[in-house]
Each structure stands twice: as C-alpha cells, then as structure tokens.
N, C-alpha and C. Protein backbone atom coordinates (compact mmCIF):
# COMPACT_ATOMS: atom_id res chain seq x y z
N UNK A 1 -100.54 -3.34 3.30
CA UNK A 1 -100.66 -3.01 4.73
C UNK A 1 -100.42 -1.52 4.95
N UNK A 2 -99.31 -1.04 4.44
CA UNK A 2 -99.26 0.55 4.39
C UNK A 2 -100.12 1.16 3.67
N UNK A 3 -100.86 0.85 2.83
CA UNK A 3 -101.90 1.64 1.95
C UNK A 3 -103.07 1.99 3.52
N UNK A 4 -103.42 0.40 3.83
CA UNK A 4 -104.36 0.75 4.77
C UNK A 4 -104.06 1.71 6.20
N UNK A 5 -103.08 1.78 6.98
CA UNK A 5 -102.72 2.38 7.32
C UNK A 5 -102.58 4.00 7.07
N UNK A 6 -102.16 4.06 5.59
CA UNK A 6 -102.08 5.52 5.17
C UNK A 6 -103.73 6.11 5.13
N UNK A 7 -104.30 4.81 4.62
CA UNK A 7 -106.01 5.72 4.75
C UNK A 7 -106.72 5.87 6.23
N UNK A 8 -106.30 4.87 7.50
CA UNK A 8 -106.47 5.04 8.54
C UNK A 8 -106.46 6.61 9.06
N UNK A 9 -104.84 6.96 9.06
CA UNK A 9 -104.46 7.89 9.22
C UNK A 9 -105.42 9.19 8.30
N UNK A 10 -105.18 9.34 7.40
CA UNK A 10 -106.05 10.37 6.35
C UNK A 10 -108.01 10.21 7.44
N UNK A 11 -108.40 9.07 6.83
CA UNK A 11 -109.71 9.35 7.94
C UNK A 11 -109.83 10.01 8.98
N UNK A 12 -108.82 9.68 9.97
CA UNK A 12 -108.38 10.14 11.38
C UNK A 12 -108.34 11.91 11.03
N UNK A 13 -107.63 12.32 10.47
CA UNK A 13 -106.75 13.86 10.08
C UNK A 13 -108.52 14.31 10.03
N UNK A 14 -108.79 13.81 8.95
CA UNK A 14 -110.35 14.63 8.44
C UNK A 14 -111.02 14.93 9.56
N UNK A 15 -111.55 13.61 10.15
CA UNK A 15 -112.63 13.78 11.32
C UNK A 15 -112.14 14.58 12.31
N UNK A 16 -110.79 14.82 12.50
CA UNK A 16 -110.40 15.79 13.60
C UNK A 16 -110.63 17.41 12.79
N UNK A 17 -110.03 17.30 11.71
CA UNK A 17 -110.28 18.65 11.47
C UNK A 17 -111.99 19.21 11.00
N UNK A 18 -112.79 17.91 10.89
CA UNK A 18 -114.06 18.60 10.34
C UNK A 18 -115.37 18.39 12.04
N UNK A 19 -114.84 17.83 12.81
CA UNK A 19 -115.96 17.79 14.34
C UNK A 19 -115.89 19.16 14.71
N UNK A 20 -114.24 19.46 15.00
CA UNK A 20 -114.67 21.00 15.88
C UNK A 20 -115.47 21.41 15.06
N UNK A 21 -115.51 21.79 13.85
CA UNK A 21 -116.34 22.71 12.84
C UNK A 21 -117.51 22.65 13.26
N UNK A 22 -118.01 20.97 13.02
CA UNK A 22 -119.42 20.95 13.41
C UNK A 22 -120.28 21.31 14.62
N UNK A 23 -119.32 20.69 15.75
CA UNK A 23 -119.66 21.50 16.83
C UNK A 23 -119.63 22.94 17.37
N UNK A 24 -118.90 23.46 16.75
CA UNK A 24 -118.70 25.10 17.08
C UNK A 24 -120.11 25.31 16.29
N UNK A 25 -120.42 24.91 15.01
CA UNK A 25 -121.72 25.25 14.01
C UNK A 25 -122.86 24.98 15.09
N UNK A 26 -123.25 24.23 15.92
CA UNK A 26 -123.87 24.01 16.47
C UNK A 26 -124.21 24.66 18.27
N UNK A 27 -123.33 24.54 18.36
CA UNK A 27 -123.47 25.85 19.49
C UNK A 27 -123.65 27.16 18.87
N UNK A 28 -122.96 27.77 18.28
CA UNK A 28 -123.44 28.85 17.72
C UNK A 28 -125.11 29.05 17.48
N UNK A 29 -125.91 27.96 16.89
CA UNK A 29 -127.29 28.07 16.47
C UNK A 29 -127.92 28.05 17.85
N UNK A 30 -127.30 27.07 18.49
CA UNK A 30 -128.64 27.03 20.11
C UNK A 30 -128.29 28.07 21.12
N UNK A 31 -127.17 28.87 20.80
CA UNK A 31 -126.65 30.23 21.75
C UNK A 31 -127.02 31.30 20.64
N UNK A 32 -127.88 31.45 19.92
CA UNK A 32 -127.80 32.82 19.07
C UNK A 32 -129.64 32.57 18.44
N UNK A 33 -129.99 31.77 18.71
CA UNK A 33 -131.43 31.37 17.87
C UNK A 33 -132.77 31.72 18.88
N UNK A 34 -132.22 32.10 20.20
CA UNK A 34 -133.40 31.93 21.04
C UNK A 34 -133.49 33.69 21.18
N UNK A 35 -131.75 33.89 21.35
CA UNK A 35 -132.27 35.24 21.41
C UNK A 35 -132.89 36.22 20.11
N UNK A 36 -132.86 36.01 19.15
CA UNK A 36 -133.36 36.29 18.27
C UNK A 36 -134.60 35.98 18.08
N UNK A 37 -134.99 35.28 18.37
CA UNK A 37 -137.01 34.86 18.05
C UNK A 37 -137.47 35.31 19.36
N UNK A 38 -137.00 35.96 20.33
CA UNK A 38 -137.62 36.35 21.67
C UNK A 38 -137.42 37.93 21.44
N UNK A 39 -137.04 38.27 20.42
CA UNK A 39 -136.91 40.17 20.38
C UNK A 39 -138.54 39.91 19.83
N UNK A 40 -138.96 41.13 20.67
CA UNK A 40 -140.12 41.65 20.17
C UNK A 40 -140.26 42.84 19.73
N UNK A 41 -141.24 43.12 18.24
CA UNK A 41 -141.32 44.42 17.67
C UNK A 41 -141.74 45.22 18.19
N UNK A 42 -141.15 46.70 18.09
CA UNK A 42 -141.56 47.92 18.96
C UNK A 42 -142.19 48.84 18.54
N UNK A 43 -142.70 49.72 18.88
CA UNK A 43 -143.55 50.84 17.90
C UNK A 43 -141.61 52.44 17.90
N UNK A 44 -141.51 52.08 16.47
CA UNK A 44 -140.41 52.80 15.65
C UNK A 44 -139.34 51.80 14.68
N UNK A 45 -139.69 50.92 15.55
CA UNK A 45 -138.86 49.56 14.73
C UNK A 45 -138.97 50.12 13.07
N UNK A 46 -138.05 49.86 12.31
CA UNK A 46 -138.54 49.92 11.13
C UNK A 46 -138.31 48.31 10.21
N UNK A 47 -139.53 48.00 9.66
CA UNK A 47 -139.98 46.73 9.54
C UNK A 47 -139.44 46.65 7.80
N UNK A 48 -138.84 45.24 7.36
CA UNK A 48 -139.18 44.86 6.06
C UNK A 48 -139.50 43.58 5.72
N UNK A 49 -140.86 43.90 4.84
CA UNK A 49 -142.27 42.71 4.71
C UNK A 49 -141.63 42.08 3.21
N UNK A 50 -141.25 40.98 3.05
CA UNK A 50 -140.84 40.68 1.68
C UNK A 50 -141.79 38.99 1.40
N UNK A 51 -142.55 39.65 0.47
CA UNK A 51 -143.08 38.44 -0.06
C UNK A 51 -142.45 37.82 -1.54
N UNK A 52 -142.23 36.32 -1.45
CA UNK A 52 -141.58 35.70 -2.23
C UNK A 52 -142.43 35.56 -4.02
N UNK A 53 -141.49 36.44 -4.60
CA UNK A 53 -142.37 36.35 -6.12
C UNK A 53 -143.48 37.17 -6.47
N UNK A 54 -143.33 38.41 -5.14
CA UNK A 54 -144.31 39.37 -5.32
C UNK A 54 -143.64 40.75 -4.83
N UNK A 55 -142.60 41.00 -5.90
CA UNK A 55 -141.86 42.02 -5.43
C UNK A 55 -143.08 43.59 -5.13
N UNK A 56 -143.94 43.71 -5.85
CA UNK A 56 -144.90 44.72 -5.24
C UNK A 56 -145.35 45.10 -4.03
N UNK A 57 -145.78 43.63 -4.10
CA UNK A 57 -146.24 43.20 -2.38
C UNK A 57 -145.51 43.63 -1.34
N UNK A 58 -143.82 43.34 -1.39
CA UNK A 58 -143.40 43.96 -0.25
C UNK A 58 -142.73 45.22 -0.12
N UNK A 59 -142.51 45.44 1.28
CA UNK A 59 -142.58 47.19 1.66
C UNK A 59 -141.72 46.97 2.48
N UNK A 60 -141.21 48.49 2.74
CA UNK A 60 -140.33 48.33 4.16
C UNK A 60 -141.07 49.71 4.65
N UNK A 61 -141.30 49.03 6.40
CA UNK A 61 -142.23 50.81 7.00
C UNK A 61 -141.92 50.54 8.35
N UNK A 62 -142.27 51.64 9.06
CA UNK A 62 -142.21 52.01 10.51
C UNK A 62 -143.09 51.57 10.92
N UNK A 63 -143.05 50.78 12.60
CA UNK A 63 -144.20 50.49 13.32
C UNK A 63 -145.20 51.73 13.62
N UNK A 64 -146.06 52.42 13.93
CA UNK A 64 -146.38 53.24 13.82
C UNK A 64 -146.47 52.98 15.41
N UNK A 65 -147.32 54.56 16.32
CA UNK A 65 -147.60 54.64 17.18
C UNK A 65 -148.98 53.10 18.03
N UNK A 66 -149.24 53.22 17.11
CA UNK A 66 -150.20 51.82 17.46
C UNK A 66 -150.06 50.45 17.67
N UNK A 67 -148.41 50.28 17.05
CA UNK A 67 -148.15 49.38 16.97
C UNK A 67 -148.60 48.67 15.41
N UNK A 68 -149.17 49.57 14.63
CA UNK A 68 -149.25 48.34 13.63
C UNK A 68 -148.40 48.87 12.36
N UNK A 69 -148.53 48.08 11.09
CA UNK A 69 -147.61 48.49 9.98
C UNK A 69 -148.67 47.98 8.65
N UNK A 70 -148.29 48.76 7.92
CA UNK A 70 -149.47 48.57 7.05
C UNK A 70 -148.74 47.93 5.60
N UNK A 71 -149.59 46.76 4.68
CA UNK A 71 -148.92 45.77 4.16
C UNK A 71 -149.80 45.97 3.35
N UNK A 72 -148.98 45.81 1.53
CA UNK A 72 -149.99 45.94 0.50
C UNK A 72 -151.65 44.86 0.44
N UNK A 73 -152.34 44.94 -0.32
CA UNK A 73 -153.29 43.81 -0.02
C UNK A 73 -153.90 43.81 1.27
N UNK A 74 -153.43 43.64 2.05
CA UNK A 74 -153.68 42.87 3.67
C UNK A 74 -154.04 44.24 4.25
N UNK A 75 -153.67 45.67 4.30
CA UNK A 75 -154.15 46.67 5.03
C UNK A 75 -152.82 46.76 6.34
N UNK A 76 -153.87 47.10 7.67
CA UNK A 76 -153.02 47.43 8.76
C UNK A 76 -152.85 45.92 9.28
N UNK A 77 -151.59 45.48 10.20
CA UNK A 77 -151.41 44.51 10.41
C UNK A 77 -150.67 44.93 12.13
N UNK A 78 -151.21 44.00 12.77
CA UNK A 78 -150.32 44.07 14.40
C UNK A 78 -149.41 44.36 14.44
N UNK A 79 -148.51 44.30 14.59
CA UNK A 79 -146.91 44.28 15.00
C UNK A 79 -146.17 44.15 16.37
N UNK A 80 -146.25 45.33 16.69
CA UNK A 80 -145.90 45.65 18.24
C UNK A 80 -146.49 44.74 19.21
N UNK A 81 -145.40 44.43 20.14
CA UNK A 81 -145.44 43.58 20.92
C UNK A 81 -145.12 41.90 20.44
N UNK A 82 -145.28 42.00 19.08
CA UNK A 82 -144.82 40.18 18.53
C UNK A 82 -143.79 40.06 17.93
N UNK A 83 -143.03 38.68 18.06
CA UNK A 83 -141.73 38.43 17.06
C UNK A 83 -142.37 38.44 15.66
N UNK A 84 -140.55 38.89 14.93
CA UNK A 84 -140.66 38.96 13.55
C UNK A 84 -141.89 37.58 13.10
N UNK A 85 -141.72 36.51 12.88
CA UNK A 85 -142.22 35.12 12.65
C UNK A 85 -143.34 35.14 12.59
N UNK A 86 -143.81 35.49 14.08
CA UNK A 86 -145.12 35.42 14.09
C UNK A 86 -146.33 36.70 13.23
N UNK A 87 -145.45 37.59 12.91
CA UNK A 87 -145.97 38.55 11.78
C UNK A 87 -146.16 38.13 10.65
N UNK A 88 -145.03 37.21 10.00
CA UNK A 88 -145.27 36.78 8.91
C UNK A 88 -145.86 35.38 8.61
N UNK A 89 -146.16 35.15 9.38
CA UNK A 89 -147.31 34.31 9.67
C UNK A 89 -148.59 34.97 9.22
N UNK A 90 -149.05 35.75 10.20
CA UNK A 90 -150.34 36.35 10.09
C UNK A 90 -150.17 37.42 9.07
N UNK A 91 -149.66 38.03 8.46
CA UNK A 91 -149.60 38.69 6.97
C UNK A 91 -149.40 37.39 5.99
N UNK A 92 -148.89 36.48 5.95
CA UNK A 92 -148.92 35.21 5.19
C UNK A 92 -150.79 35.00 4.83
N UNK A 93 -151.45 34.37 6.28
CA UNK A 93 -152.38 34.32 6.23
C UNK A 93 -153.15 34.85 5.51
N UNK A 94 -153.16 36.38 5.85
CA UNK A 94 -153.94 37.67 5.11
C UNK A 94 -153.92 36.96 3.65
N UNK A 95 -152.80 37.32 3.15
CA UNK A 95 -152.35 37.04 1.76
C UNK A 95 -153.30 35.97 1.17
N UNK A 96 -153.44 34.68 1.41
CA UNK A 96 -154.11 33.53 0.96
C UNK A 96 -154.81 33.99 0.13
N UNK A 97 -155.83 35.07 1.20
CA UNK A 97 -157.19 35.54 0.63
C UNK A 97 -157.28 36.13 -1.25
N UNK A 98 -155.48 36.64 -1.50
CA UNK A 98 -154.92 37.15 -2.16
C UNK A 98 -154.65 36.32 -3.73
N UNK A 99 -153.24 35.58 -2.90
CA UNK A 99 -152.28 35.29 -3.71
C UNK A 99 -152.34 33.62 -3.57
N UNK A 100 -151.44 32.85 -3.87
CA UNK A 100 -151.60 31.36 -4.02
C UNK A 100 -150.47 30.61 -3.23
N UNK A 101 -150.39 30.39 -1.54
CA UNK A 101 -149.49 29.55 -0.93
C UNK A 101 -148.58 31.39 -1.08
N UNK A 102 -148.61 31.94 -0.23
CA UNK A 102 -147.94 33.27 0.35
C UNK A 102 -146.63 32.77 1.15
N UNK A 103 -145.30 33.20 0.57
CA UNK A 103 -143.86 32.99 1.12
C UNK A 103 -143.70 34.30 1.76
N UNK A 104 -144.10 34.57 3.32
CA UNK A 104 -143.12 36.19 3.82
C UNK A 104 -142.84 36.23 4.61
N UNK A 105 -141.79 36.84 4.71
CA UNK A 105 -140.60 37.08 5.76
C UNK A 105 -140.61 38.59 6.35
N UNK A 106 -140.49 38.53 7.55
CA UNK A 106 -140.07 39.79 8.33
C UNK A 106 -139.05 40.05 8.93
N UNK A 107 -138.08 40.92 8.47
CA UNK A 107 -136.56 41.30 9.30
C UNK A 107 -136.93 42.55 9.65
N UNK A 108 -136.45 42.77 10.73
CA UNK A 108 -136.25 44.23 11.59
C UNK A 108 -135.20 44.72 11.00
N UNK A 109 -134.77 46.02 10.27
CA UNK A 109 -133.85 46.55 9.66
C UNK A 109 -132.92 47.55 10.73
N UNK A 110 -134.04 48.49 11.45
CA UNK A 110 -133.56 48.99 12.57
C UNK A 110 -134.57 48.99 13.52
N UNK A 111 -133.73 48.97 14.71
CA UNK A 111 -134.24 48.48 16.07
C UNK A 111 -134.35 50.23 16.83
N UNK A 112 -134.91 50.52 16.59
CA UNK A 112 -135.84 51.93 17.01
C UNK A 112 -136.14 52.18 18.36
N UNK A 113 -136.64 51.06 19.00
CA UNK A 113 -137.28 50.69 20.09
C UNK A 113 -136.53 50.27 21.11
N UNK A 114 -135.58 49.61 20.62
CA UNK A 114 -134.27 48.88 21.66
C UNK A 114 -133.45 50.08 21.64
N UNK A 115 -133.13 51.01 20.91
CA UNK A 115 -132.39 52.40 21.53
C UNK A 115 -132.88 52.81 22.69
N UNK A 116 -134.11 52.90 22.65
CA UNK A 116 -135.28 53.35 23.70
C UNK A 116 -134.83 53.12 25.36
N UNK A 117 -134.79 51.16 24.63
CA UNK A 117 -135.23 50.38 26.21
C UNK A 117 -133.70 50.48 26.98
N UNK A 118 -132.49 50.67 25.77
CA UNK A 118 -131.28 50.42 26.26
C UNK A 118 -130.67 51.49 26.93
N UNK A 119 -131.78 52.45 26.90
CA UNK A 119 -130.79 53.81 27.66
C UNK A 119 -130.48 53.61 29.27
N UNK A 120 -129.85 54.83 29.65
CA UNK A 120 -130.02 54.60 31.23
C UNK A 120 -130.28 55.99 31.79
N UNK A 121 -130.32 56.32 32.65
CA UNK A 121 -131.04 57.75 33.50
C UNK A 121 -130.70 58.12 34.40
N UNK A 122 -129.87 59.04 34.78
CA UNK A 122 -129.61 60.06 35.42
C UNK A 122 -131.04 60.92 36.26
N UNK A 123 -130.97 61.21 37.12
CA UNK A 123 -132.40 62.11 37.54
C UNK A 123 -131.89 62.60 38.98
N UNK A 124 -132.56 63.66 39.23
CA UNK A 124 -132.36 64.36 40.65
C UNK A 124 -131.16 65.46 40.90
N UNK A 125 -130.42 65.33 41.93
CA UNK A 125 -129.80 66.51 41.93
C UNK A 125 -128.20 66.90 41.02
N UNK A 126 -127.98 66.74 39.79
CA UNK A 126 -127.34 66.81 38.93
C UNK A 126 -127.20 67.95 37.83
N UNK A 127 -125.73 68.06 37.51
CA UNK A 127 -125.93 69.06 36.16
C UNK A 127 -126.72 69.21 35.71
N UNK A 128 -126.86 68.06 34.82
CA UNK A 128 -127.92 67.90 34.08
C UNK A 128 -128.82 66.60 33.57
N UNK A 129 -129.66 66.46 34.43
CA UNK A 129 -130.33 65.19 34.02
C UNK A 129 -130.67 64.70 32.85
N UNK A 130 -130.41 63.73 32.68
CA UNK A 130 -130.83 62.99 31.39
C UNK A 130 -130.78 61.92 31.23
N UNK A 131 -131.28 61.38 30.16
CA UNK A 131 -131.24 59.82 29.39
C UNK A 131 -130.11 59.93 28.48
N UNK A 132 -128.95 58.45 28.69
CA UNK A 132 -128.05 58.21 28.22
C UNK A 132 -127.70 57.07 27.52
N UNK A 133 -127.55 56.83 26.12
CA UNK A 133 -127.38 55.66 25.51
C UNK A 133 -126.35 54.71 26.29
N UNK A 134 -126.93 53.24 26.91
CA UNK A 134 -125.57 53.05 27.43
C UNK A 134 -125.06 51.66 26.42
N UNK A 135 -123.71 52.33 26.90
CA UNK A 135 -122.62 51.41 26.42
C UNK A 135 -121.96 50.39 26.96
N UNK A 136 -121.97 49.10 26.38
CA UNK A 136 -120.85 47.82 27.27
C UNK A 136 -119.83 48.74 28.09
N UNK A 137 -119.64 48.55 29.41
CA UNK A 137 -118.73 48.72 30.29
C UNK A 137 -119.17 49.55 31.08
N UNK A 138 -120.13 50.61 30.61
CA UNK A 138 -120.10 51.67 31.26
C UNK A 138 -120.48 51.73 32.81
N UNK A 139 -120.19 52.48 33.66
CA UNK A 139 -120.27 52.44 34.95
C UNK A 139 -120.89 53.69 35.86
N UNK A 140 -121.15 53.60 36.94
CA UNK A 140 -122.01 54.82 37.62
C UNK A 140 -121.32 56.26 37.25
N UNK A 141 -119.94 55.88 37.65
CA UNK A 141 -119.19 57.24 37.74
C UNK A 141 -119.42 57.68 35.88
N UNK A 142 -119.30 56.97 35.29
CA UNK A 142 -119.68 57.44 34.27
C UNK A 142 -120.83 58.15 33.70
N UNK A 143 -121.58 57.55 34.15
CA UNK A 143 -122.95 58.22 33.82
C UNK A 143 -122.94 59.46 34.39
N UNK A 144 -122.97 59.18 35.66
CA UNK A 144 -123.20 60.35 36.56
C UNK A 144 -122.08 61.59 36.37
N UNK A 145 -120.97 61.36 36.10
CA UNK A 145 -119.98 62.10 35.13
C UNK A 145 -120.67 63.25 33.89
N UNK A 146 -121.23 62.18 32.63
CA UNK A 146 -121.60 62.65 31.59
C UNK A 146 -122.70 63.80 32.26
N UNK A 147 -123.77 63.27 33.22
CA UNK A 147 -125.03 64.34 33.42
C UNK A 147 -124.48 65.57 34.22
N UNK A 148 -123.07 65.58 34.76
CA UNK A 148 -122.67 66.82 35.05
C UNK A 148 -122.46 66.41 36.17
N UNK A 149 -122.05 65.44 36.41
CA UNK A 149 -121.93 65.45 37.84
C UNK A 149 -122.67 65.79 39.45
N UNK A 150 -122.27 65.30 40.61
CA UNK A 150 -123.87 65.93 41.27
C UNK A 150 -123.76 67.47 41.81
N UNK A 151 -124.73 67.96 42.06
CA UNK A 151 -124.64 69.62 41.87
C UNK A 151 -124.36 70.21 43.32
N UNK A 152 -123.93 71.32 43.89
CA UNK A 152 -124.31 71.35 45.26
C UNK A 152 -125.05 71.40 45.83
N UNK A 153 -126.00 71.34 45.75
CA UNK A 153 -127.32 70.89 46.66
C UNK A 153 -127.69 68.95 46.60
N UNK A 154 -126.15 68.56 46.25
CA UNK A 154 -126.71 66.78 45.94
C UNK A 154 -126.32 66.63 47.25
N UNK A 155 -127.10 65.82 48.02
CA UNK A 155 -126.96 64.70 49.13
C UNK A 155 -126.15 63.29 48.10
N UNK A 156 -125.11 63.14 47.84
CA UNK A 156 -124.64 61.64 46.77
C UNK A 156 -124.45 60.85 47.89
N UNK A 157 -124.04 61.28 49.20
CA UNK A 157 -124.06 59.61 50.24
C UNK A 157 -125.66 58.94 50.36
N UNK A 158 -126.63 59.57 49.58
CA UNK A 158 -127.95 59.18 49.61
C UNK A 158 -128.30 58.44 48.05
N UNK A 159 -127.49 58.72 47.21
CA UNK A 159 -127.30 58.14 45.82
C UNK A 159 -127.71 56.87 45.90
N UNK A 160 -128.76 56.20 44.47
CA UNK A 160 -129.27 55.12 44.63
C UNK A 160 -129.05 54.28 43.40
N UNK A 161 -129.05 53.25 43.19
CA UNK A 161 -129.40 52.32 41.58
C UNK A 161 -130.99 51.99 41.73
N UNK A 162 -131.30 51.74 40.91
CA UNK A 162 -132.62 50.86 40.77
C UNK A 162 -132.29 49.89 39.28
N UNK A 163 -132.89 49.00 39.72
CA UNK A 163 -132.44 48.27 38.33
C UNK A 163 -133.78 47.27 38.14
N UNK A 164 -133.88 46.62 37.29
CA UNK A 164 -135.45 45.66 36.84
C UNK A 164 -134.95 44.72 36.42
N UNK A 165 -135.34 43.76 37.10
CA UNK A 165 -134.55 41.84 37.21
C UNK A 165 -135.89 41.20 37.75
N UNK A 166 -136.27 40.29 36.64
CA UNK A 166 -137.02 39.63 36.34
C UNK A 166 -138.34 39.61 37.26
N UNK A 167 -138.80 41.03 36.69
CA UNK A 167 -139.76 41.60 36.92
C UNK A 167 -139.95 42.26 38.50
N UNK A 168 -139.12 42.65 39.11
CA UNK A 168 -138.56 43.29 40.32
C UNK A 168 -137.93 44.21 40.42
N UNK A 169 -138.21 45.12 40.72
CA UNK A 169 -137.08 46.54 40.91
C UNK A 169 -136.49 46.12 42.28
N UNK A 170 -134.58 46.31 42.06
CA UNK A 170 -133.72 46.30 43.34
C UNK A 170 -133.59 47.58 43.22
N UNK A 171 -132.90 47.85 44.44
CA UNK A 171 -132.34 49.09 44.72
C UNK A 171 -131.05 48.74 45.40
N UNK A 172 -130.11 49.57 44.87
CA UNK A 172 -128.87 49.40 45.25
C UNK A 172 -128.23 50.65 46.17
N UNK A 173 -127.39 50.68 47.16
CA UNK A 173 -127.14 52.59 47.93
C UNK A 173 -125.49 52.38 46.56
N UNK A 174 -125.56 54.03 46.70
CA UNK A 174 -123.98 54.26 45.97
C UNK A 174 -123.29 55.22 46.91
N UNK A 175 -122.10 54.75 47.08
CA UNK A 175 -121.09 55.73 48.06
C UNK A 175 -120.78 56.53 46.80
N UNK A 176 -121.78 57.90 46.62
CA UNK A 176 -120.96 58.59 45.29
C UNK A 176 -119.94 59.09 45.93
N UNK A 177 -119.80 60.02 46.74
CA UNK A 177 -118.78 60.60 47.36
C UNK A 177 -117.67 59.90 47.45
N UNK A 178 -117.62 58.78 48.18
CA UNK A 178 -116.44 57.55 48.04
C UNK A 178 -115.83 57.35 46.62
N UNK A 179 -116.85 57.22 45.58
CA UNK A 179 -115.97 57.35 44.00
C UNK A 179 -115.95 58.17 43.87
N UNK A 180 -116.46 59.35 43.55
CA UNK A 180 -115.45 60.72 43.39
C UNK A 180 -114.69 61.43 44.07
N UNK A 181 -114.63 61.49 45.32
CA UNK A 181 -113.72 62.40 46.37
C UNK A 181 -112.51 60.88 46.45
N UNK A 182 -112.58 60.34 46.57
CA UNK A 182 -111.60 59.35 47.49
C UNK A 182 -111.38 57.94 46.49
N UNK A 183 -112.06 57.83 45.53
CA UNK A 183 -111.22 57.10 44.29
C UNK A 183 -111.73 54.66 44.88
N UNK A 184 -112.56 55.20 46.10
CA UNK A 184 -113.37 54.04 46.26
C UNK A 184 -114.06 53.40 45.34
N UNK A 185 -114.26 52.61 44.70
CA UNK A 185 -115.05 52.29 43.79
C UNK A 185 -115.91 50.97 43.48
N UNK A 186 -115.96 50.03 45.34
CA UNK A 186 -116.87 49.49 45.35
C UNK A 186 -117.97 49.42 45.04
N UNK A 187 -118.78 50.97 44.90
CA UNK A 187 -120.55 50.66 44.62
C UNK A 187 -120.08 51.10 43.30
N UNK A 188 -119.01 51.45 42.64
CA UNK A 188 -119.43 52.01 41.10
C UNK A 188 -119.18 50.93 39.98
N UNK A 189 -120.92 50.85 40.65
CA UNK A 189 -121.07 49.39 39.58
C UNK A 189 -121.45 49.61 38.29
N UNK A 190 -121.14 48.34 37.53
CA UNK A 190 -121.34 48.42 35.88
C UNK A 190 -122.87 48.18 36.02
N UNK A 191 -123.06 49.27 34.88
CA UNK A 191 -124.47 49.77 34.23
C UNK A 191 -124.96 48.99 33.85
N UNK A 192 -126.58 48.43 33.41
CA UNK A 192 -127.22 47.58 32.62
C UNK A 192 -128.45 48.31 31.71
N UNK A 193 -129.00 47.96 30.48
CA UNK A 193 -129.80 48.39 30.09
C UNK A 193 -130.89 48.97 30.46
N UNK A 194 -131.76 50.33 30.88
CA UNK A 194 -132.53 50.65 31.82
C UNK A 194 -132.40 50.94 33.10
N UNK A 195 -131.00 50.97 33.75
CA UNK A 195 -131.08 50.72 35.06
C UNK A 195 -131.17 52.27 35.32
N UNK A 196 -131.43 52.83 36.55
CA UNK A 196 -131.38 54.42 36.37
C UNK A 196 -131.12 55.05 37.46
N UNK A 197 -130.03 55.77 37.72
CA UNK A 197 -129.66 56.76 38.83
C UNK A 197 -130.14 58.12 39.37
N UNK A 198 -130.61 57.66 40.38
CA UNK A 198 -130.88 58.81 41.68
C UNK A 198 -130.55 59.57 42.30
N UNK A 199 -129.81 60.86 42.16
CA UNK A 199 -129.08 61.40 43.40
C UNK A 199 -130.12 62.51 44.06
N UNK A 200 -130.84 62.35 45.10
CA UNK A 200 -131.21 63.57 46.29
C UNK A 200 -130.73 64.65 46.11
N UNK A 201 -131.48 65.43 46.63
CA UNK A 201 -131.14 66.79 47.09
C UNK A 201 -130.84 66.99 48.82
N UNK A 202 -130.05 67.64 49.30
CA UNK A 202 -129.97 67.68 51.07
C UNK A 202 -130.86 67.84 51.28
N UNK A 203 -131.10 67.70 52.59
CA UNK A 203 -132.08 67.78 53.90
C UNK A 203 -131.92 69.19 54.53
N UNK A 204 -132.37 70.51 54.41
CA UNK A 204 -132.06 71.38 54.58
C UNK A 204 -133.12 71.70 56.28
C-alpha cells in the first residue's frame, strides 16, 4: 500500500514539475513565431543563402538596391519586400533545375533596413535636425533634446507628433514649452519607431 502511494506521489511531483515547462515552451513558439515570419527583407539587409550539402552553393550578400541578391547557379533572385521562407522557397525551386531535391535556408544576419525604419525625426525649427536611432523608452523631450533643442525662432506651443498606425497618420499637439520651461510632462510622450517631430518656426 505504501509502495503505491510512494509512486502516486513521485507521478504527481513529475507532472507538476514538467507542465509549466511545457506550457511556457509553448507560448513562447505562438508569441515569437509570427513575428518572425512577418519581417520582411529590405534592400541592405544582409542575407545568408545556405544550401544543404552544397557548401559552394551558399553565399552570404547584401540585398542590393533592387531588391534582389544574387545566388550561385540560380543568378539574381527577388528578395526585397518577402519573408526569409518564402526566398528559400523560390531559390530552392531555381535549384531543381540544378541539383537533386534542393535543402535552403535563409537567415537575415543583419537587419540593415530595420535601422532605417526604426529611426525617428526631428525636423523644423531646431539645433539641429535630424534622424535619430530610437531607443526603448525614449521620449519627446529626448529627442528633441538630442537635435539641440528648439532654436529661437521655434514657435514649440505649435510642436507636433505624427505617428503611422495601421496605415493612418495621427497627429498629436506637444506642450514643448510646458516640458521644458515648467517640467509638465503630459504630452512628452514615449517615442515609437518612425514617429517624427515637428517644431514651427513663429509667425512673424
């Protein structure tokens, strides 16, 4: 009777310690799998083409301005604008013509293009305008900080956001003056990839 008991118990111990596992394993794949097959290749991306058992065959290269990348055998090949997958698909294809049942894979090594899309922008009456890599957290006063702040000839109670949400430009007003003179910091909202700041010049 205690034997069975002792294995009750032991079963019990296991299945508790091995479910979370499985379930954490599993969220992880359906929260991390979509965003990854929805990145699309960019023209600078730098691409690597690896075909299985044909170490010749594969290359690692830059999207070029056209968007395409050029693959031993197969020539120029699309790129830009499609997921990894679907590249190696259609360089797979190519291959047939080639080789016998073609194994290839495409990983993005560096993301060239997503530096690009992730900046944010400063423009108008400022130090110095520019494009700014942005960073998790970062915020108006920040940005607008780094480009020098607004210049004297800025109108900043006219200061604007614009931002691009699902396929819509908002526009947001910014009390710059309120965050920098007076330490308000209702409109100094957190930054998003692309979003880009406006400050005027007065009305003279």
């Amino acid at each position: 009777m205690q034997k069975s008991i002792n294995r009750m118990v032991s079963f019990a111990l296991v299945a508790f310690m091995v479910l979370p596992f499985v379930r954490v394993g599993y969220a992880e794949e359906s929260d991390f799998t979509p965003a990854v097959a929805s990145y699309l290749i960019g023209v600078d991306d730098q691409i690597q083409v690896s075909v299985w058992r044909n170490p010749e065959l594969s290359v690692s290269v830059p999207v070029r301005p056209d968007g395409m990348i050029s693959v031993p055998l197969v020539g120029d090949v699309m790129a830009g604008g499609k997921p990894p997958m679907e590249v190696a698909s259609l360089i797979s294809k190519r291959l047939a013509d080639f080789i016998r049942d073609p194994n290839v894979t495409v990983i993005i090594t560096e993301l060239r293009s997503h530096e690009y899309l992730s900046r944010v922008r400063v423009t108008g009456a400022v130090g110095a305008p520019r494009s700014i890599a942005h960073r998790p957290g970062m915020t108006v006063m920040d940005a607008v900080l780094e480009a020098g702040g607004p210049s004297q000839f800025a109108s900043a109670e006219r200061a604007r956001l614009y931002r691009q949400q699902g396929g819509e430009r908002t526009m947001m007003k910014i009390e710059l003056d309120a965050i920098l003179k007076k330490g308000d910091l209702d409109t100094n909202y957190t930054l998003q990839p692309g979003d880009i700041i406006t400050v005027p010049e007065r009305l003279f």
